[in-house]
PDB file of N, CA and C in Angstrom:
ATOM      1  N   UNK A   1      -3.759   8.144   1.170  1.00  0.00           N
ATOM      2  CA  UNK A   1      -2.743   7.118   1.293  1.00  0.00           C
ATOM      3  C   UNK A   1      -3.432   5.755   1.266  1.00  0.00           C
ATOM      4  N   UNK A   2      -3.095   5.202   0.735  1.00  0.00           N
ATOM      5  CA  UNK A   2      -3.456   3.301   0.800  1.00  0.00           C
ATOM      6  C   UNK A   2      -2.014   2.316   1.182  1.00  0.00           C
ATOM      7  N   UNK A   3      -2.976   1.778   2.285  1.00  0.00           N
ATOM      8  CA  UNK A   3      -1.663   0.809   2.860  1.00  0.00           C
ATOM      9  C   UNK A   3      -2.726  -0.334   2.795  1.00  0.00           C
ATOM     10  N   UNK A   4      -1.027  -1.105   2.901  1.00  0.00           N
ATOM     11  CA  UNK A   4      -1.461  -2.561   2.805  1.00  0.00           C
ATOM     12  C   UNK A   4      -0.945  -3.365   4.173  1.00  0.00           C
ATOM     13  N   UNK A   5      -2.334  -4.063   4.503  1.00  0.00           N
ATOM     14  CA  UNK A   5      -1.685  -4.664   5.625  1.00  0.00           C
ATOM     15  C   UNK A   5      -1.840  -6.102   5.448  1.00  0.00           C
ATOM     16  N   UNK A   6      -0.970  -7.120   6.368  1.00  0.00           N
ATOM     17  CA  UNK A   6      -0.806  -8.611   6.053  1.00  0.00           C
ATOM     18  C   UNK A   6      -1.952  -9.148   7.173  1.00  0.00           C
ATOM     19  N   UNK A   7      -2.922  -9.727   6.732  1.00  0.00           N
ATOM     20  CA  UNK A   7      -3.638 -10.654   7.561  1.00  0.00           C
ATOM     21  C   UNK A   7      -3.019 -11.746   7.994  1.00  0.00           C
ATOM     22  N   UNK A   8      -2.769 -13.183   7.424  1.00  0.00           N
ATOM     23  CA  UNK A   8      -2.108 -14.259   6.950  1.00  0.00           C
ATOM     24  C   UNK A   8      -0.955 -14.061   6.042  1.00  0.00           C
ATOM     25  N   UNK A   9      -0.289 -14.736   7.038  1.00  0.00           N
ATOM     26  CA  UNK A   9       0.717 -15.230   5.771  1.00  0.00           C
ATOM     27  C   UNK A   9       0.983 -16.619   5.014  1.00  0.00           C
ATOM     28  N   UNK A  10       1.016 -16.930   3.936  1.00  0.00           N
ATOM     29  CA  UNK A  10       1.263 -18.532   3.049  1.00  0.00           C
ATOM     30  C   UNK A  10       2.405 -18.609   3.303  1.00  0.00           C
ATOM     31  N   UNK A  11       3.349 -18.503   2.338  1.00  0.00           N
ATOM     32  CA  UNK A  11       4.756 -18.733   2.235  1.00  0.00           C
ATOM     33  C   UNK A  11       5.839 -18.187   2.811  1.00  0.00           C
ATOM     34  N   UNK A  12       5.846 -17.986   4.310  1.00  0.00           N
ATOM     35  CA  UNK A  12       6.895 -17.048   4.827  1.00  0.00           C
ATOM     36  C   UNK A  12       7.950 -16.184   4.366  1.00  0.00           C
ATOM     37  N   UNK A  13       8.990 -17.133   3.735  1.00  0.00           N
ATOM     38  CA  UNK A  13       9.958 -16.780   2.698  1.00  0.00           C
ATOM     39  C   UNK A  13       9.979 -15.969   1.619  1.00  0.00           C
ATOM     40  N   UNK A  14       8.741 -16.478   0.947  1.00  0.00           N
ATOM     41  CA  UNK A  14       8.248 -15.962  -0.380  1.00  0.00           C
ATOM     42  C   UNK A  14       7.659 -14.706  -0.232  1.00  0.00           C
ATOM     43  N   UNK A  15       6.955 -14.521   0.847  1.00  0.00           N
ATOM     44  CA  UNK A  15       6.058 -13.170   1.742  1.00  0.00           C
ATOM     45  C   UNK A  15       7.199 -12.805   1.848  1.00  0.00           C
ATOM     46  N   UNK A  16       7.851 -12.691   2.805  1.00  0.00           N
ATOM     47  CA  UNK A  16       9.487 -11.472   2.715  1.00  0.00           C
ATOM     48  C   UNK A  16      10.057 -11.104   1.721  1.00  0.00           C
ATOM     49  N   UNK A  17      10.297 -12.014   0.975  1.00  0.00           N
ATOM     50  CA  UNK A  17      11.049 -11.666  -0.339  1.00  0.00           C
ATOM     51  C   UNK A  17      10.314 -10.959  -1.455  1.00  0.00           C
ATOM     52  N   UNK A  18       9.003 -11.039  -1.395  1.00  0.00           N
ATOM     53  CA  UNK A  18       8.273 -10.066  -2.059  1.00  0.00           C
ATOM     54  C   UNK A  18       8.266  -8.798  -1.351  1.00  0.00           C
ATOM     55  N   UNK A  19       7.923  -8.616  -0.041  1.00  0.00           N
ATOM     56  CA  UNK A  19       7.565  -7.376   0.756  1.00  0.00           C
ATOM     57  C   UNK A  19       9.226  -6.160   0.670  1.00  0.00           C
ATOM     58  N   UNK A  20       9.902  -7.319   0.418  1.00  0.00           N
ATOM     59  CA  UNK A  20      11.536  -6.464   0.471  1.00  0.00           C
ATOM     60  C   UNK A  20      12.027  -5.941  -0.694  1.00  0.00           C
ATOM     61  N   UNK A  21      11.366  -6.651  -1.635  1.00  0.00           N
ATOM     62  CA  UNK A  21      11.535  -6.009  -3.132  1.00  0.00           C
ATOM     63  C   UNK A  21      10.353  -4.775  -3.549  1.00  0.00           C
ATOM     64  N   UNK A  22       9.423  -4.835  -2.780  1.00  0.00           N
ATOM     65  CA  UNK A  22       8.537  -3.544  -3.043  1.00  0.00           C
ATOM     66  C   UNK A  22       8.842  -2.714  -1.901  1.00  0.00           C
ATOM     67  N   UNK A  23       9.590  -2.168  -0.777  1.00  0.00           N
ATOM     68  CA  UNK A  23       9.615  -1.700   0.322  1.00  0.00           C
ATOM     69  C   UNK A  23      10.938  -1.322   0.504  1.00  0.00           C
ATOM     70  N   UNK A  24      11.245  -0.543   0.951  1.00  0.00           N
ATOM     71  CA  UNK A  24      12.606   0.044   1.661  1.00  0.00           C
ATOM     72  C   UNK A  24      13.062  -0.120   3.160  1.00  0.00           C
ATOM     73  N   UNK A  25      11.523  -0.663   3.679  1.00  0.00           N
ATOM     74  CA  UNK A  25      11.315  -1.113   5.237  1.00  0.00           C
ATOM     75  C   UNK A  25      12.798  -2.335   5.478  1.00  0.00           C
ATOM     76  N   UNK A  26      13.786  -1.833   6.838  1.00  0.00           N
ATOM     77  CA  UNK A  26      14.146  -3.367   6.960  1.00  0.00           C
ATOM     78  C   UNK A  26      13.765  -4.666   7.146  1.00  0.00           C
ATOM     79  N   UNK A  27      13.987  -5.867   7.298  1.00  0.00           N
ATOM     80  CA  UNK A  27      13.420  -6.815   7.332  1.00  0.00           C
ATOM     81  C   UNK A  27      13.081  -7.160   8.685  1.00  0.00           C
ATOM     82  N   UNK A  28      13.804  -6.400   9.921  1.00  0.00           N
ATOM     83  CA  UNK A  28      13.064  -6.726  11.193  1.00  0.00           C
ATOM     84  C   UNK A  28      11.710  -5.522  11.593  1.00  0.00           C
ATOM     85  N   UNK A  29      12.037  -4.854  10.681  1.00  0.00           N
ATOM     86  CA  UNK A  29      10.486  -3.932  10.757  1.00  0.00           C
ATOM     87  C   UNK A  29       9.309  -4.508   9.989  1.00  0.00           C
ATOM     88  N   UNK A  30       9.457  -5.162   9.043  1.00  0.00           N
ATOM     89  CA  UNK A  30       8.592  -5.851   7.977  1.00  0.00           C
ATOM     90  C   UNK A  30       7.505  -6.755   9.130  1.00  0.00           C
ATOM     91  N   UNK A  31       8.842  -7.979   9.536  1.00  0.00           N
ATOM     92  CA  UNK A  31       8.256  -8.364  10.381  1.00  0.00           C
ATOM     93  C   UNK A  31       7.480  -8.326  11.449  1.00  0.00           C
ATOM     94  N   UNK A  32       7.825  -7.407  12.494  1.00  0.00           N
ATOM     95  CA  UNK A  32       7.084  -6.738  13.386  1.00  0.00           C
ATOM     96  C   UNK A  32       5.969  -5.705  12.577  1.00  0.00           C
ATOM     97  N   UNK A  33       5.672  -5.276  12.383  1.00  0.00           N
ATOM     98  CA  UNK A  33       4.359  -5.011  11.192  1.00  0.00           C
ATOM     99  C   UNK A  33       3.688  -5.607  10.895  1.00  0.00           C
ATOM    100  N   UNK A  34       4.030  -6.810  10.309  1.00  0.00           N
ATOM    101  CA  UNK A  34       3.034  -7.975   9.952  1.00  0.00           C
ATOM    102  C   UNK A  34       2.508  -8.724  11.169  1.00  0.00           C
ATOM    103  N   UNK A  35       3.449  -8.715  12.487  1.00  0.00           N
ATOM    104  CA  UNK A  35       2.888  -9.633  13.422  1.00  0.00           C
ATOM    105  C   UNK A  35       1.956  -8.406  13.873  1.00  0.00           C
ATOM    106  N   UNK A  36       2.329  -7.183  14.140  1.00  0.00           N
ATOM    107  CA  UNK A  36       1.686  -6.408  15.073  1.00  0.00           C
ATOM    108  C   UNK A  36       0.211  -5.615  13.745  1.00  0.00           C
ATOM    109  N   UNK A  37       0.391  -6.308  12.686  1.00  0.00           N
ATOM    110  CA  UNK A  37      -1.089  -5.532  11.620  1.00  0.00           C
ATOM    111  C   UNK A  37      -0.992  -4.082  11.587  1.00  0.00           C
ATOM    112  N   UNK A  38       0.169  -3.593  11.046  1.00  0.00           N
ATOM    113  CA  UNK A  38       0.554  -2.459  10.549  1.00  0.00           C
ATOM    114  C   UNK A  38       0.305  -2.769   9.244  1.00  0.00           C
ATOM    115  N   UNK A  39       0.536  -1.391   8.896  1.00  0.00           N
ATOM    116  CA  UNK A  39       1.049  -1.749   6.865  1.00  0.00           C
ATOM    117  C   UNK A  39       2.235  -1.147   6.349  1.00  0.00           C
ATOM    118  N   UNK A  40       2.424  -2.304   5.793  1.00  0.00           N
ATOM    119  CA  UNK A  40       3.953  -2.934   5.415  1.00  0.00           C
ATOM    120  C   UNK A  40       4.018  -2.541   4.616  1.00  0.00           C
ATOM    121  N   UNK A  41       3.414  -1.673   3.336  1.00  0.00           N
ATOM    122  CA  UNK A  41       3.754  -1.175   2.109  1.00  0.00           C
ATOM    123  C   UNK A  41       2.591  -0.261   2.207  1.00  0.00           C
ATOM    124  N   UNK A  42       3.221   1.482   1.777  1.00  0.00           N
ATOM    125  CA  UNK A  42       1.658   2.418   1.865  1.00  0.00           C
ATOM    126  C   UNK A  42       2.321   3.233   0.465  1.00  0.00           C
ATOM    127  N   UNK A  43       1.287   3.688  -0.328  1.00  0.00           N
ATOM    128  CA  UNK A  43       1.533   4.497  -1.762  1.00  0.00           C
ATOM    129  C   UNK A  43       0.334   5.504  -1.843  1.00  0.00           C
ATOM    130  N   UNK A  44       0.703   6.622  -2.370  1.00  0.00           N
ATOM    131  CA  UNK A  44      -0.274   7.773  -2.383  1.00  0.00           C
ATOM    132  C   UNK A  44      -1.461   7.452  -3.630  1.00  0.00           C
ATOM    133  N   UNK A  45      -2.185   7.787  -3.084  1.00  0.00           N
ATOM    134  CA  UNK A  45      -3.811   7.183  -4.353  1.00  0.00           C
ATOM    135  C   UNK A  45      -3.314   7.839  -5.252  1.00  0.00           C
ATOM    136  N   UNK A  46      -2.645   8.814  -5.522  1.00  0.00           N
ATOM    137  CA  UNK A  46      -2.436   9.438  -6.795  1.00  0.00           C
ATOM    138  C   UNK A  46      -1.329   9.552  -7.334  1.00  0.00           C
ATOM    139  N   UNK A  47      -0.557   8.265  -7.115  1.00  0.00           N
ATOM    140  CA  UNK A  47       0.732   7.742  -7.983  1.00  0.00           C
ATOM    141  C   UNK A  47       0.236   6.786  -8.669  1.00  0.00           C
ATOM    142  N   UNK A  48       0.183   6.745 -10.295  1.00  0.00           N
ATOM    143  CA  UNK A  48      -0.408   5.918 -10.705  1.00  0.00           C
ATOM    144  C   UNK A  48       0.542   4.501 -10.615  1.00  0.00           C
ATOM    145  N   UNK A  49       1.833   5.030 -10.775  1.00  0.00           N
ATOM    146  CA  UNK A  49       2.896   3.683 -10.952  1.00  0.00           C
ATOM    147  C   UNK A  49       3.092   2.868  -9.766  1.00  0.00           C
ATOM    148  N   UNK A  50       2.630   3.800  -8.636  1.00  0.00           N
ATOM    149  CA  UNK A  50       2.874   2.785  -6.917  1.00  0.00           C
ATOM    150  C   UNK A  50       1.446   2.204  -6.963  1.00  0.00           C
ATOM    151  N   UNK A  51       0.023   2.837  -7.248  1.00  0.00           N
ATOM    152  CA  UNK A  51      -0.887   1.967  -7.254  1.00  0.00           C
ATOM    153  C   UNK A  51      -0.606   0.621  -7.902  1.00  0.00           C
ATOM    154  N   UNK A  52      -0.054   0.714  -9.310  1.00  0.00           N
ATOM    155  CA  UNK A  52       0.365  -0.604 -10.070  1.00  0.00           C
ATOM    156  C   UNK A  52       0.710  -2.186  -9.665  1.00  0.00           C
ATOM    157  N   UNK A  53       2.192  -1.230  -9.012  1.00  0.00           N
ATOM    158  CA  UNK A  53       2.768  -2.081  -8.260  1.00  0.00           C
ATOM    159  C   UNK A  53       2.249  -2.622  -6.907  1.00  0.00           C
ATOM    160  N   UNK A  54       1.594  -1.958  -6.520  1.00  0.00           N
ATOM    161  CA  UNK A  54       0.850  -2.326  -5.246  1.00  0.00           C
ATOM    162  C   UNK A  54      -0.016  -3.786  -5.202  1.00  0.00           C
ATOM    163  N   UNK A  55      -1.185  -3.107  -6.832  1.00  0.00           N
ATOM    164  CA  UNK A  55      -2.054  -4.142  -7.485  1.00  0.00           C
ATOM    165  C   UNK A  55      -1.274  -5.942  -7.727  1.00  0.00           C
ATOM    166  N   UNK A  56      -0.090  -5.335  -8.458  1.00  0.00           N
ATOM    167  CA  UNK A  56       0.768  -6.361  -9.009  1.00  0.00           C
ATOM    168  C   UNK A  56       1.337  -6.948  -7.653  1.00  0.00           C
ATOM    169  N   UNK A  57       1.533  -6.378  -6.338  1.00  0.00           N
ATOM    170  CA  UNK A  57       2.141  -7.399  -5.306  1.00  0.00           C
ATOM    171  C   UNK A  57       0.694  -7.967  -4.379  1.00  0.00           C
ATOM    172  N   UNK A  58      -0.058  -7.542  -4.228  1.00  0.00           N
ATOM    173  CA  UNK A  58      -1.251  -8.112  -4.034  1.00  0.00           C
ATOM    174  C   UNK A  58      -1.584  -9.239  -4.278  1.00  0.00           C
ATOM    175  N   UNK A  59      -1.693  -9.492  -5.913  1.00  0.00           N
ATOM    176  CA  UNK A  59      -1.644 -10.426  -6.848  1.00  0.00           C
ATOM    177  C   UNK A  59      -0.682 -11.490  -6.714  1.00  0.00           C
ATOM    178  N   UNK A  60       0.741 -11.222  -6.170  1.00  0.00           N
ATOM    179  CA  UNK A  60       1.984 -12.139  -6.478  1.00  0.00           C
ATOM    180  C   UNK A  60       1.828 -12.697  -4.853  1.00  0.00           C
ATOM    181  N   UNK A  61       1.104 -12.020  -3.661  1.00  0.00           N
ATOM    182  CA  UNK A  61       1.211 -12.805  -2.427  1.00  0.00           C
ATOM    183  C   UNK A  61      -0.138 -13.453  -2.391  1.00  0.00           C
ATOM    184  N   UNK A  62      -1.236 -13.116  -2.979  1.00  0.00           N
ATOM    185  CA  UNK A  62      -2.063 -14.078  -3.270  1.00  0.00           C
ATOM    186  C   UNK A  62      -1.769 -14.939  -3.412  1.00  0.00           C
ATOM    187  N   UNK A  63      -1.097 -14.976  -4.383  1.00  0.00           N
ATOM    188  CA  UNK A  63      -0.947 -16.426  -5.211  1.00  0.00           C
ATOM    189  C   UNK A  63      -0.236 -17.762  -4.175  1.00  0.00           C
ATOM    190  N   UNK A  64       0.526 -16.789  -3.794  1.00  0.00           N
ATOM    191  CA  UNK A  64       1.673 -17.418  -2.459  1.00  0.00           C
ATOM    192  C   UNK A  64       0.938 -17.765  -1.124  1.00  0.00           C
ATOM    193  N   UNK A  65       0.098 -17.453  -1.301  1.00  0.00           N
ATOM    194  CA  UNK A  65      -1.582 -17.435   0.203  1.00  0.00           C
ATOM    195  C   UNK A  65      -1.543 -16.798   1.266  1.00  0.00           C
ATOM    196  N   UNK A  66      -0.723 -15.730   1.130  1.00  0.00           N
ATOM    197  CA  UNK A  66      -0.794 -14.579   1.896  1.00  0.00           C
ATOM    198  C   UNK A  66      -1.947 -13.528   1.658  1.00  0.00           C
ATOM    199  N   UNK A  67      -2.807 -13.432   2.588  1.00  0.00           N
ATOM    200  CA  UNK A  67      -3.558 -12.333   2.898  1.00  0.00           C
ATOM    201  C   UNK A  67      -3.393 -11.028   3.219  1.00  0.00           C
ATOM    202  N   UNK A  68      -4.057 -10.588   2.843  1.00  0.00           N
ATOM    203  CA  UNK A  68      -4.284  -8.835   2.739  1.00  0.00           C
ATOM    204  C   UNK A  68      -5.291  -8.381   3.106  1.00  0.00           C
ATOM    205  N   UNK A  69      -5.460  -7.250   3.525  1.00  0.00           N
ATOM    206  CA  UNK A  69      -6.279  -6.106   3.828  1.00  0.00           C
ATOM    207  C   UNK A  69      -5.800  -4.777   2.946  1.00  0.00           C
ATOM    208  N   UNK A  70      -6.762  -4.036   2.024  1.00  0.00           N
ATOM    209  CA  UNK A  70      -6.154  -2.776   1.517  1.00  0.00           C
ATOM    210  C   UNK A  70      -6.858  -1.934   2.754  1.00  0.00           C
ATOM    211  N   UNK A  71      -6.409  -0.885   3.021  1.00  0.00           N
ATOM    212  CA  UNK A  71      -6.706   0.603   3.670  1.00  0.00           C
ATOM    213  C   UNK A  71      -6.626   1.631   2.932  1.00  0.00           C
ATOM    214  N   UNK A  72      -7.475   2.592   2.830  1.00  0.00           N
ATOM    215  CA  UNK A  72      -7.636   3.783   2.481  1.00  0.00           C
ATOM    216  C   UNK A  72      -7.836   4.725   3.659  1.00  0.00           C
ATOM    217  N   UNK A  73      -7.808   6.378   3.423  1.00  0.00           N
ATOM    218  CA  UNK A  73      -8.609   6.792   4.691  1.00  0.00           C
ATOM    219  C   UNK A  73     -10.119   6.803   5.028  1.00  0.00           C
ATOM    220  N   UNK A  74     -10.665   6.062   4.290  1.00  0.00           N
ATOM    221  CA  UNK A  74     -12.089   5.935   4.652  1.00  0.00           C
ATOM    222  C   UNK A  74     -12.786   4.739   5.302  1.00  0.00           C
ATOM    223  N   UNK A  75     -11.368   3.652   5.305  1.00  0.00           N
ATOM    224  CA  UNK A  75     -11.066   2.464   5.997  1.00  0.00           C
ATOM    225  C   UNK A  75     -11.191   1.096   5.183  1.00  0.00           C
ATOM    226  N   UNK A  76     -12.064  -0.018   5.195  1.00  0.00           N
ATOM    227  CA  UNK A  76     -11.107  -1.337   4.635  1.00  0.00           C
ATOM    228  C   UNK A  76     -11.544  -1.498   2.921  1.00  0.00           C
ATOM    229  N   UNK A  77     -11.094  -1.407   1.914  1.00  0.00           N
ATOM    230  CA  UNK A  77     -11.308  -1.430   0.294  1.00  0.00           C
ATOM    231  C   UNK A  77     -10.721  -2.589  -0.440  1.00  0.00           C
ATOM    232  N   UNK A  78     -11.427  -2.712  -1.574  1.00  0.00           N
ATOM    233  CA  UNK A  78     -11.545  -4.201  -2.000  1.00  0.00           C
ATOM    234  C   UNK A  78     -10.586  -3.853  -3.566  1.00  0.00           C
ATOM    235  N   UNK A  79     -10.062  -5.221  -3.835  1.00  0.00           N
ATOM    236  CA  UNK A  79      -8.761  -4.973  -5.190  1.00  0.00           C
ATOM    237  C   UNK A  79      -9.554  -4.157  -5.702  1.00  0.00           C
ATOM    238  N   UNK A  80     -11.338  -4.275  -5.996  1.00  0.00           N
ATOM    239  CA  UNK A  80     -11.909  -4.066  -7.305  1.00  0.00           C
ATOM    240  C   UNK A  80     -11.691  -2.490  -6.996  1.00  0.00           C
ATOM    241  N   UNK A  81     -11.561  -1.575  -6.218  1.00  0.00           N
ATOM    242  CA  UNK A  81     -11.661   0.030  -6.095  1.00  0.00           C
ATOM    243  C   UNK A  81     -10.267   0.157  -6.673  1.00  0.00           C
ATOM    244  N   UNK A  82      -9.403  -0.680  -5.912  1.00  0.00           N
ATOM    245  CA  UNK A  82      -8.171  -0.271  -6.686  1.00  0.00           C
ATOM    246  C   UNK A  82      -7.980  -0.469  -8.168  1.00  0.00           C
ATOM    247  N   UNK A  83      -8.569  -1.378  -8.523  1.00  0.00           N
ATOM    248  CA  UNK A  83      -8.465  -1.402  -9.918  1.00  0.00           C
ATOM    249  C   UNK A  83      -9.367  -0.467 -10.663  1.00  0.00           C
ATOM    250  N   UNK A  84      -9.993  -0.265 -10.364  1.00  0.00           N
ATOM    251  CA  UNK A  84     -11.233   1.087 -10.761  1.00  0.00           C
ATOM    252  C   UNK A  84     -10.596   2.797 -10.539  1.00  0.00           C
ATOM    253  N   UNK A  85      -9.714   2.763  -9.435  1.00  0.00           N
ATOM    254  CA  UNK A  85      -8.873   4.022  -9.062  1.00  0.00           C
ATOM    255  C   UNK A  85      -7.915   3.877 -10.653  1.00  0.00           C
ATOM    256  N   UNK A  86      -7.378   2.667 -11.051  1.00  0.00           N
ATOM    257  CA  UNK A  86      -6.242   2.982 -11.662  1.00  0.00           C
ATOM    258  C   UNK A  86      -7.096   2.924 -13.272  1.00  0.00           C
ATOM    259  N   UNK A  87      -7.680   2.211 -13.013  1.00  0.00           N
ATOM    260  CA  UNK A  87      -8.419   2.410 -14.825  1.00  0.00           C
ATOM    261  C   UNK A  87      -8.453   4.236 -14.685  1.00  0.00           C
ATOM    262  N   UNK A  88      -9.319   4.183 -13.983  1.00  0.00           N
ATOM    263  CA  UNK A  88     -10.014   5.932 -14.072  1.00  0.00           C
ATOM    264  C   UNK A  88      -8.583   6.705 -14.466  1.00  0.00           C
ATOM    265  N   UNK A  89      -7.137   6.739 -13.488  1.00  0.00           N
ATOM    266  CA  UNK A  89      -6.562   7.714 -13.935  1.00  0.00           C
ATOM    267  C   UNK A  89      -5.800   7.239 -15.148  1.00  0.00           C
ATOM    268  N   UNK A  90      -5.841   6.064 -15.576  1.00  0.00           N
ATOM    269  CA  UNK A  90      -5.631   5.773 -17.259  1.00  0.00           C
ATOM    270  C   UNK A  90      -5.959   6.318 -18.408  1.00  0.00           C
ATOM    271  N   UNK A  91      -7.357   6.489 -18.055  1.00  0.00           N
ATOM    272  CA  UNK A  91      -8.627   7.123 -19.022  1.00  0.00           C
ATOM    273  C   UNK A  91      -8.268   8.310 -18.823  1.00  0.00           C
ATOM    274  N   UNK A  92      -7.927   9.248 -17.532  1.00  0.00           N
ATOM    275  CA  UNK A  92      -7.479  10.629 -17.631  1.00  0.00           C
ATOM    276  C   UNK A  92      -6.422  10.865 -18.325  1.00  0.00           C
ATOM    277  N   UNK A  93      -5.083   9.814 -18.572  1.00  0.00           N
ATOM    278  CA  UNK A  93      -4.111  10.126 -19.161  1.00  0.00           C
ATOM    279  C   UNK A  93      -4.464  10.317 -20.417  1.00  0.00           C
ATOM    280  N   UNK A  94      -4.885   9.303 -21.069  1.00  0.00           N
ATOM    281  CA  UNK A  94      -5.469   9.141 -22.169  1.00  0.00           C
ATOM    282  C   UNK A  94      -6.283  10.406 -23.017  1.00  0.00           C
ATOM    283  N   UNK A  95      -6.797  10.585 -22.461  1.00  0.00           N
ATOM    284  CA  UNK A  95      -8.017  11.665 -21.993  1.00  0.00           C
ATOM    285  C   UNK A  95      -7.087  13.062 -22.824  1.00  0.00           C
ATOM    286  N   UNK A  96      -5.657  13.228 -21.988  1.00  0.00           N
ATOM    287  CA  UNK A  96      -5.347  14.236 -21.718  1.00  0.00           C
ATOM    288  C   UNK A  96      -3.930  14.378 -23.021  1.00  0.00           C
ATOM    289  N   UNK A  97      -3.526  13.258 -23.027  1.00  0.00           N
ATOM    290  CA  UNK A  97      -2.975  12.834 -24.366  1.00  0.00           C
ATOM    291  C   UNK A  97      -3.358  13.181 -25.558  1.00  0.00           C
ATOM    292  N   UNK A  98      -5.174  13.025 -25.366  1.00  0.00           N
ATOM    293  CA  UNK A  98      -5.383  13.464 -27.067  1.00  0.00           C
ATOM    294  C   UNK A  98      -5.463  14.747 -27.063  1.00  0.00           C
ATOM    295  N   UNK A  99      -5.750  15.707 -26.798  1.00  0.00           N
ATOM    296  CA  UNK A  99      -6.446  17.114 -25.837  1.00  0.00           C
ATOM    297  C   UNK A  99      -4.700  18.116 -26.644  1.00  0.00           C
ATOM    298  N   UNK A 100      -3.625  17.058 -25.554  1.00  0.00           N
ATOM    299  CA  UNK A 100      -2.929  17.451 -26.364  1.00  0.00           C
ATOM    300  C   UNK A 100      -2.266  17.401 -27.606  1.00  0.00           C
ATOM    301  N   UNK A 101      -2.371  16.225 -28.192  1.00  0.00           N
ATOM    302  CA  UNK A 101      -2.007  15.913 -29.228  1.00  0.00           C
ATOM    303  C   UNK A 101      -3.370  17.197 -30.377  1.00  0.00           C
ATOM    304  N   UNK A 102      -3.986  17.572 -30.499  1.00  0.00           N
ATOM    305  CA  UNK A 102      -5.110  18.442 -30.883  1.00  0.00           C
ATOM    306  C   UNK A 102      -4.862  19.886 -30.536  1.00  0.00           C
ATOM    307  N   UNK A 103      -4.501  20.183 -29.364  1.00  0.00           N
ATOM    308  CA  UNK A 103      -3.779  21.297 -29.098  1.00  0.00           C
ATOM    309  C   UNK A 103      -2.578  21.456 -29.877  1.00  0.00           C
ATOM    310  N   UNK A 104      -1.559  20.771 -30.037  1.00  0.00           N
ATOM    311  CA  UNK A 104      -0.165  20.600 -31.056  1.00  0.00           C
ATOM    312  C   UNK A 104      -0.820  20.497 -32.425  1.00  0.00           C
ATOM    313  N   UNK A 105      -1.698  20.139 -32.894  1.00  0.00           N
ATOM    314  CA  UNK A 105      -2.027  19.886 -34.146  1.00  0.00           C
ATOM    315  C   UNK A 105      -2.836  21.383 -34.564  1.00  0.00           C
ATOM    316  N   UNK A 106      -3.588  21.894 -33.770  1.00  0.00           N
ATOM    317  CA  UNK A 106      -4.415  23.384 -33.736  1.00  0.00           C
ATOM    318  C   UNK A 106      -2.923  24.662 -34.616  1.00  0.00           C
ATOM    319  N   UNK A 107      -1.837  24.456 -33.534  1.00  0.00           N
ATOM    320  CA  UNK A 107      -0.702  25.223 -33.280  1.00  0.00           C
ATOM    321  C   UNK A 107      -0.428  25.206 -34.877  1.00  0.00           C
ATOM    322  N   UNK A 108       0.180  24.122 -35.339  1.00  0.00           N
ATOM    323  CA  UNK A 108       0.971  23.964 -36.685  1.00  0.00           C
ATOM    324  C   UNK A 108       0.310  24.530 -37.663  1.00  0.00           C
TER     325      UNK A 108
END
């Protein structure tokens, strides 16, 4: 599991309104999470599409100057693993795409 927790927050507003559009959490749980350094958004390492989005809200509260911490279970990890987790299972898709596309082509 990888969660994300809020160090700082920049833009209060802008921090909620992002955290509520990636999350199903209500907004008085969001909050209490962020004050108490829970994590406010968690996705399984091996969803490639929640890693994505994860990457991509990272990125969008950055920008806004909200801080982060990623978590893994091995404890505190940096964008660059996450972005290295999601290349890698890219390259597996990929990988596995041609494999089959060659397998279908063997068949005919």
């Amino acid at each position: 599991m990888l969660a994300i927790v809020i160090d700082s927050v920049g833009d209060k507003s802008g921090t909620y309104k992002l955290l509520r559009n990636h999350s199903s959490l209500p907004f008085s749980l969001i909050k209490s999470r962020i004050k108490d350094h829970d994590a406010v958004i968690e996705v399984y390492m091996l969803d490639l599409d929640g890693l994505r989005k994860v990457r991509e809200l990272i990125h969008e509260l950055n920008t806004i100057g909200t801080k982060v911490t990623i978590r893994d279970s091995t404890g505190i990890i940096t964008l660059e693993i996450v972005n290295n987790l999601i290349s890698t299972f890219e390259e597996i898709a990929a990988e596995r795409e041609e494999l089959d596309a060659l397998m279908f082509e063997e068949e005919e």
